[in-house]
C-alpha atoms as a PDB file:
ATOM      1  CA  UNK A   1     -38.387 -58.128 -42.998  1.00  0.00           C
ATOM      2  CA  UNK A   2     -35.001 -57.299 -40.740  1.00  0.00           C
ATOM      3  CA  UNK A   3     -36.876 -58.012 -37.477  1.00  0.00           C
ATOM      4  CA  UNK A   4     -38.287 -61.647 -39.096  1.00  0.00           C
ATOM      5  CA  UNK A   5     -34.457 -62.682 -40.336  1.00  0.00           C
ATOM      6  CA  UNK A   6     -32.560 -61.083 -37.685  1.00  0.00           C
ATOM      7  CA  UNK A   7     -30.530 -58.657 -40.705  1.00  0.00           C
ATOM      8  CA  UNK A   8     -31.150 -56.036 -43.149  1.00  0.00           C
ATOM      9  CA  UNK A   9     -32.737 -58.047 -46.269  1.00  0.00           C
ATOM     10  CA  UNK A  10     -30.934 -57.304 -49.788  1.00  0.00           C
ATOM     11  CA  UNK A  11     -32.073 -55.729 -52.654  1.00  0.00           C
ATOM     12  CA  UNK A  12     -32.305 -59.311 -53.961  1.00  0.00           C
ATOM     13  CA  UNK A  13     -34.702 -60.565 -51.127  1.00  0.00           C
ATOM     14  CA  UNK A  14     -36.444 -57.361 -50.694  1.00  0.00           C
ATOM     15  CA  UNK A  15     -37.591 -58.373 -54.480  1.00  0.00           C
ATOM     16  CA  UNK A  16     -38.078 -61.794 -53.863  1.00  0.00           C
ATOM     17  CA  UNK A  17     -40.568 -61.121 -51.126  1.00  0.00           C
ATOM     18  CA  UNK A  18     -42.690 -57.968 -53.141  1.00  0.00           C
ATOM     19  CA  UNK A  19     -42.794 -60.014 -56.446  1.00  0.00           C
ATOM     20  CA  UNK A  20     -44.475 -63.355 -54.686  1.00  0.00           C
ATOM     21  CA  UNK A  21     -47.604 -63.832 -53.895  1.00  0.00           C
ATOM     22  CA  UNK A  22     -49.095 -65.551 -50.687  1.00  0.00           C
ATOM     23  CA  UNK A  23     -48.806 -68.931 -52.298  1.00  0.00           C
ATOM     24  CA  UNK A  24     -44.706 -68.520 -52.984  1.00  0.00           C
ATOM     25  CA  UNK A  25     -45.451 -68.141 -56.470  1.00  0.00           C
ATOM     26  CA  UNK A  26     -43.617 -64.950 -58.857  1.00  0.00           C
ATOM     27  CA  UNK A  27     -46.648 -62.675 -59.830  1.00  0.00           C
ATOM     28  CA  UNK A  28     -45.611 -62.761 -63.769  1.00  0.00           C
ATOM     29  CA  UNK A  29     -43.173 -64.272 -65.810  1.00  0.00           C
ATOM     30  CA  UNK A  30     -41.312 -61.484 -66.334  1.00  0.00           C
ATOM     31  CA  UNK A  31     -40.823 -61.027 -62.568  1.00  0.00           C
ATOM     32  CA  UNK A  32     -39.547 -64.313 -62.140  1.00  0.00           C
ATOM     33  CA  UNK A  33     -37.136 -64.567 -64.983  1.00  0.00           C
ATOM     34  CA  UNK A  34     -35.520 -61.404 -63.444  1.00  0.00           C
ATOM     35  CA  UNK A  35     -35.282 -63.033 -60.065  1.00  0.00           C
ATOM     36  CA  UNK A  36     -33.916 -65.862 -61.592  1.00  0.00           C
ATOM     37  CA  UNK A  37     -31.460 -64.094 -63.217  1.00  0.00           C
ATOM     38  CA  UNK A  38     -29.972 -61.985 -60.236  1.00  0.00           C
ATOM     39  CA  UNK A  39     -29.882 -65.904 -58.644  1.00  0.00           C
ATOM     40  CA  UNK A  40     -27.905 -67.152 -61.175  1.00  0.00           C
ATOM     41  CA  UNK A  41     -25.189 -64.120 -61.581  1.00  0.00           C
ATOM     42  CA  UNK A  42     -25.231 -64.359 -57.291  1.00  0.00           C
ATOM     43  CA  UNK A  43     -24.427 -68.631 -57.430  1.00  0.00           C
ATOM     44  CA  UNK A  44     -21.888 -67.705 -60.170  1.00  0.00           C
ATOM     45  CA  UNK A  45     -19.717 -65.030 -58.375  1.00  0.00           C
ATOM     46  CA  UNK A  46     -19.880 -67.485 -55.230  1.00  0.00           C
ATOM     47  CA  UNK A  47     -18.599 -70.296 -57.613  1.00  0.00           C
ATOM     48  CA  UNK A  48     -15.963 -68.390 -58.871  1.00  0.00           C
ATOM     49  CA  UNK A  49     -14.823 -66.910 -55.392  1.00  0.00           C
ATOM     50  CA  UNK A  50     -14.737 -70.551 -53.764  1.00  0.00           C
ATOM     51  CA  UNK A  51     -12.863 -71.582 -56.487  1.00  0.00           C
ATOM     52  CA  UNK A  52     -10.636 -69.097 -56.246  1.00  0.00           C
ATOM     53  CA  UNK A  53     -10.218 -69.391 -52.205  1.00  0.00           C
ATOM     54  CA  UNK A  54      -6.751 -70.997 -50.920  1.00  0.00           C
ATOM     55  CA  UNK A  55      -8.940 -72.981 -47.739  1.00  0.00           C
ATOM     56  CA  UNK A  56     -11.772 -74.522 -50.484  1.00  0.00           C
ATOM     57  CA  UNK A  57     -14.744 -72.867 -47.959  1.00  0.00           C
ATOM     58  CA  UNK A  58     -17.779 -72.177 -49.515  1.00  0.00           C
ATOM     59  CA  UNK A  59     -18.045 -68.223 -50.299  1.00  0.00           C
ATOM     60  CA  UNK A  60     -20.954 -66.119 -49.278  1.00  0.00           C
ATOM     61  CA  UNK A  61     -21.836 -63.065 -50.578  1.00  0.00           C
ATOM     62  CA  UNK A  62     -22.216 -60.451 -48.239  1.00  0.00           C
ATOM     63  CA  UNK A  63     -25.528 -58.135 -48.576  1.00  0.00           C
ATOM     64  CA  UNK A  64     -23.696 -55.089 -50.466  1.00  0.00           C
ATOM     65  CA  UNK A  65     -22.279 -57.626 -53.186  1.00  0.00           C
ATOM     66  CA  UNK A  66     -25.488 -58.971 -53.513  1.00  0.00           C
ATOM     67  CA  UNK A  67     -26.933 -55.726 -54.034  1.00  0.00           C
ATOM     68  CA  UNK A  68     -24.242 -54.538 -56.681  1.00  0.00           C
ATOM     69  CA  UNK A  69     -25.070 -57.809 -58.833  1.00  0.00           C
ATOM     70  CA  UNK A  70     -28.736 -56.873 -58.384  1.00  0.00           C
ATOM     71  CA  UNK A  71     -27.884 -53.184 -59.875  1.00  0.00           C
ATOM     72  CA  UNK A  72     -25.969 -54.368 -63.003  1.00  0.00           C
ATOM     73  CA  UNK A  73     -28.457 -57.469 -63.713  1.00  0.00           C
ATOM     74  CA  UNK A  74     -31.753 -55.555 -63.348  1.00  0.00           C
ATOM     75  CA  UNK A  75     -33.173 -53.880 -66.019  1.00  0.00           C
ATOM     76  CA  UNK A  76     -32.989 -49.886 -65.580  1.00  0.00           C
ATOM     77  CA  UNK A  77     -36.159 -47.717 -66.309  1.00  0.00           C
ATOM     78  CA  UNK A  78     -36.272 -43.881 -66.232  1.00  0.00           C
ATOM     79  CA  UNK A  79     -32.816 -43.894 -64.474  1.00  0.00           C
ATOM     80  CA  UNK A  80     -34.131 -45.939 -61.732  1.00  0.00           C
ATOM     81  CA  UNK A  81     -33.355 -49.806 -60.645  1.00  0.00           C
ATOM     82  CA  UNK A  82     -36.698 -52.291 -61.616  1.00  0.00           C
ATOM     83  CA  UNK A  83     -38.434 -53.575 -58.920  1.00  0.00           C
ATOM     84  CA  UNK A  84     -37.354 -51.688 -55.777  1.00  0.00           C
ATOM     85  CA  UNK A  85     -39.285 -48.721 -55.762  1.00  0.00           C
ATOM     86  CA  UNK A  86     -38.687 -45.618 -52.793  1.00  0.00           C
ATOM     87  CA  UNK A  87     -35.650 -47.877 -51.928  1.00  0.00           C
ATOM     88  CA  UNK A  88     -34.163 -46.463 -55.118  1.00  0.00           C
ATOM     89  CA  UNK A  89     -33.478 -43.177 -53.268  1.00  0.00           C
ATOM     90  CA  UNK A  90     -32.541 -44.727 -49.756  1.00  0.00           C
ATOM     91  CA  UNK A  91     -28.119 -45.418 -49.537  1.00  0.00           C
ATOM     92  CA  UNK A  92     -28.203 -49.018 -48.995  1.00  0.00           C
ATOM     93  CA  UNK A  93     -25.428 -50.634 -47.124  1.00  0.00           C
ATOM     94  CA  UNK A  94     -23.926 -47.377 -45.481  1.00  0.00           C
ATOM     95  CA  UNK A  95     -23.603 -46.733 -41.994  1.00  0.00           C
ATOM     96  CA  UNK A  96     -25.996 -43.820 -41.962  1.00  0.00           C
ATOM     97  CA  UNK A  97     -28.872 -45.993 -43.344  1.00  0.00           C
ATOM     98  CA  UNK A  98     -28.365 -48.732 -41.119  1.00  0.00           C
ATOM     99  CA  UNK A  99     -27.644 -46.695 -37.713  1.00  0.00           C
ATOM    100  CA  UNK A 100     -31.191 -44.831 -38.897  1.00  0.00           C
ATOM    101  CA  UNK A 101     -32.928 -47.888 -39.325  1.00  0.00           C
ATOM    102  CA  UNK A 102     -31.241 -49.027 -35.820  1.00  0.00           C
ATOM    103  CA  UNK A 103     -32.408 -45.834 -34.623  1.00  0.00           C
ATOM    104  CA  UNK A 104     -36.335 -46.524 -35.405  1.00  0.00           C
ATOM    105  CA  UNK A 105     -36.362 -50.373 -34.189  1.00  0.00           C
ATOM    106  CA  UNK A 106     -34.826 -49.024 -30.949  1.00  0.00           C
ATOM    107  CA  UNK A 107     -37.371 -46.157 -30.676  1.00  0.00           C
ATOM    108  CA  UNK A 108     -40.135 -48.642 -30.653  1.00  0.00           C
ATOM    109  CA  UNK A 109     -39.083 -50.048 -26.681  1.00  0.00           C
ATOM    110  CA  UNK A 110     -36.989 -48.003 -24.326  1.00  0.00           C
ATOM    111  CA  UNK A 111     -35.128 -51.291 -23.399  1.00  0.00           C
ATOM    112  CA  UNK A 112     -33.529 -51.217 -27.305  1.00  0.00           C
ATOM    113  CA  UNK A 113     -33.201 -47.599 -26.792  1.00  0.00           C
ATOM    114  CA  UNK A 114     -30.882 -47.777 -24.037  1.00  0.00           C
ATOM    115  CA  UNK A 115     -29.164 -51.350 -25.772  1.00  0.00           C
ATOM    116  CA  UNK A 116     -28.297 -49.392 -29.156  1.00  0.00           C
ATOM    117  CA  UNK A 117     -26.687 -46.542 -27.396  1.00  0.00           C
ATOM    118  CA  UNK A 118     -24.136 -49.026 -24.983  1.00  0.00           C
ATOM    119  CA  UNK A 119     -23.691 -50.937 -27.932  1.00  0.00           C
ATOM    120  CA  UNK A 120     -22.559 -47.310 -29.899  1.00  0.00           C
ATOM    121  CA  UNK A 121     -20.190 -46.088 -26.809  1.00  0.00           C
ATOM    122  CA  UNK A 122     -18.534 -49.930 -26.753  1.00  0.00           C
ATOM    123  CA  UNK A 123     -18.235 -49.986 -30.581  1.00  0.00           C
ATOM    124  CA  UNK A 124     -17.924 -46.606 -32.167  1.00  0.00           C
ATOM    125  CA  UNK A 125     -18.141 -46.695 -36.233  1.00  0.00           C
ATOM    126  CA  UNK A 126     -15.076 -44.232 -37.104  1.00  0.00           C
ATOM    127  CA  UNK A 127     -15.203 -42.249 -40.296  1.00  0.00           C
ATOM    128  CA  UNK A 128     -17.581 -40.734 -42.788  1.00  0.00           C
ATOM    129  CA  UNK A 129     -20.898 -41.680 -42.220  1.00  0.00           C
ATOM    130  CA  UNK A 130     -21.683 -42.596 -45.944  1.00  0.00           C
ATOM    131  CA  UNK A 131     -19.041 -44.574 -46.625  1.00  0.00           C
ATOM    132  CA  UNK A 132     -18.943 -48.084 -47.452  1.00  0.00           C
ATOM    133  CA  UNK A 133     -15.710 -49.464 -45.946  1.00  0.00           C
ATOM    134  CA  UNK A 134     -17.490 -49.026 -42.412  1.00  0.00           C
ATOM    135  CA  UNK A 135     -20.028 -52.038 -43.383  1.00  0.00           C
ATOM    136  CA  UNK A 136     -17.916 -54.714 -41.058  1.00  0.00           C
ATOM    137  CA  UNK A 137     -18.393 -52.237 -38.351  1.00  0.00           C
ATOM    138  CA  UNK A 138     -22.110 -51.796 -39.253  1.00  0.00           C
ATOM    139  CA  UNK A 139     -23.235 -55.172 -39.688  1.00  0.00           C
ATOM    140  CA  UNK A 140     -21.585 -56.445 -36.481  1.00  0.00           C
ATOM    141  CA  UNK A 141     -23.392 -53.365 -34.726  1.00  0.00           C
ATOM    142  CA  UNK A 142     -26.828 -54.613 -36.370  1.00  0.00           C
ATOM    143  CA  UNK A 143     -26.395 -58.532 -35.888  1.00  0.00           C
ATOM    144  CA  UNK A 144     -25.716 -57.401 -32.175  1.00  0.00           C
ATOM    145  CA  UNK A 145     -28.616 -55.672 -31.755  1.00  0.00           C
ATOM    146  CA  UNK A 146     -30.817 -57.720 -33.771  1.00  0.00           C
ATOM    147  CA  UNK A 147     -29.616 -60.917 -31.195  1.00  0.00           C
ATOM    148  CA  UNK A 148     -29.599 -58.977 -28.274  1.00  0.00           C
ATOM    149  CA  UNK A 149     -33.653 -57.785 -29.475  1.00  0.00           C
ATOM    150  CA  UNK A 150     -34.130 -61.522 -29.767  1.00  0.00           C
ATOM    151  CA  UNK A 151     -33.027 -62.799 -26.701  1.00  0.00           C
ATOM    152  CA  UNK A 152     -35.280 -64.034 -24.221  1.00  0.00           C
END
């Protein structure tokens, strides 16, 4: 899915795309109304933070807070998120899980290999590797890379 959109999907596309069928449609009811719901609580926190916003932009959610709103909206069962399966156990939106998923794209083709690591020496990510307040750092890192494995 990150190589077809050019970034790391969230938890609420990741969903989206298992719980759909070939024809776009939700696979039950129940999977839809969940969907729906995560939707809703997304478009409402983006209301409210436009609203609030001194320039009147649009706000856009980035991929953690859309994940967090995912976690509180979606039903919990055995301890475990609803939906997501493995990914339960995986630290989204950490630098460690995105430099190891940058680390098995660029293991596929020598030529990413050798992009990712200039791309690391020209923009180190300072820090502990599981924290969160490195995600400017890391999604700048993966956007580059993603364009750069997209160019022509």
């Amino acid at each position: 899915m990150a190589k077809e959109t050019g970034h790391l999907p969230s938890l609420m596309e990741l969903y989206e795309r298992t719980h759909k069928n070939k024809a776009g449609v939700f696979v039950d009811g129940k999977s839809e109304q969940i969907y729906n719901d995560v939707v809703a609580r997304v478009e409402d926190r983006q209301t409210q933070l436009t609203q609030q916003s001194t320039d009147g932009l649009p706000v856009t959610l980035s991929t953690l807070e859309v994940d967090k709103i995912y976690e509180e909206v979606v039903p919990k069962k055995k301890g475990r998120t609803l939906g997501i399966g493995s990914v339960n156990d995986v630290p989204r939106a950490t630098s460690s899980y995105v430099e190891g998923f940058l680390d098995v794209i660029a293991a596929t083709n020598p030529e990413w290999e050798s992009m990712l690591r200039n791309m690391r020496q020209q923009h180190p990510i300072q820090g502990e590797s599981s924290d969160v307040h490195n995600e400017a750092d890391v999604t700048r890192r993966s956007d580059e890379f993603y364009r750069a494995m997209n160019d022509p």
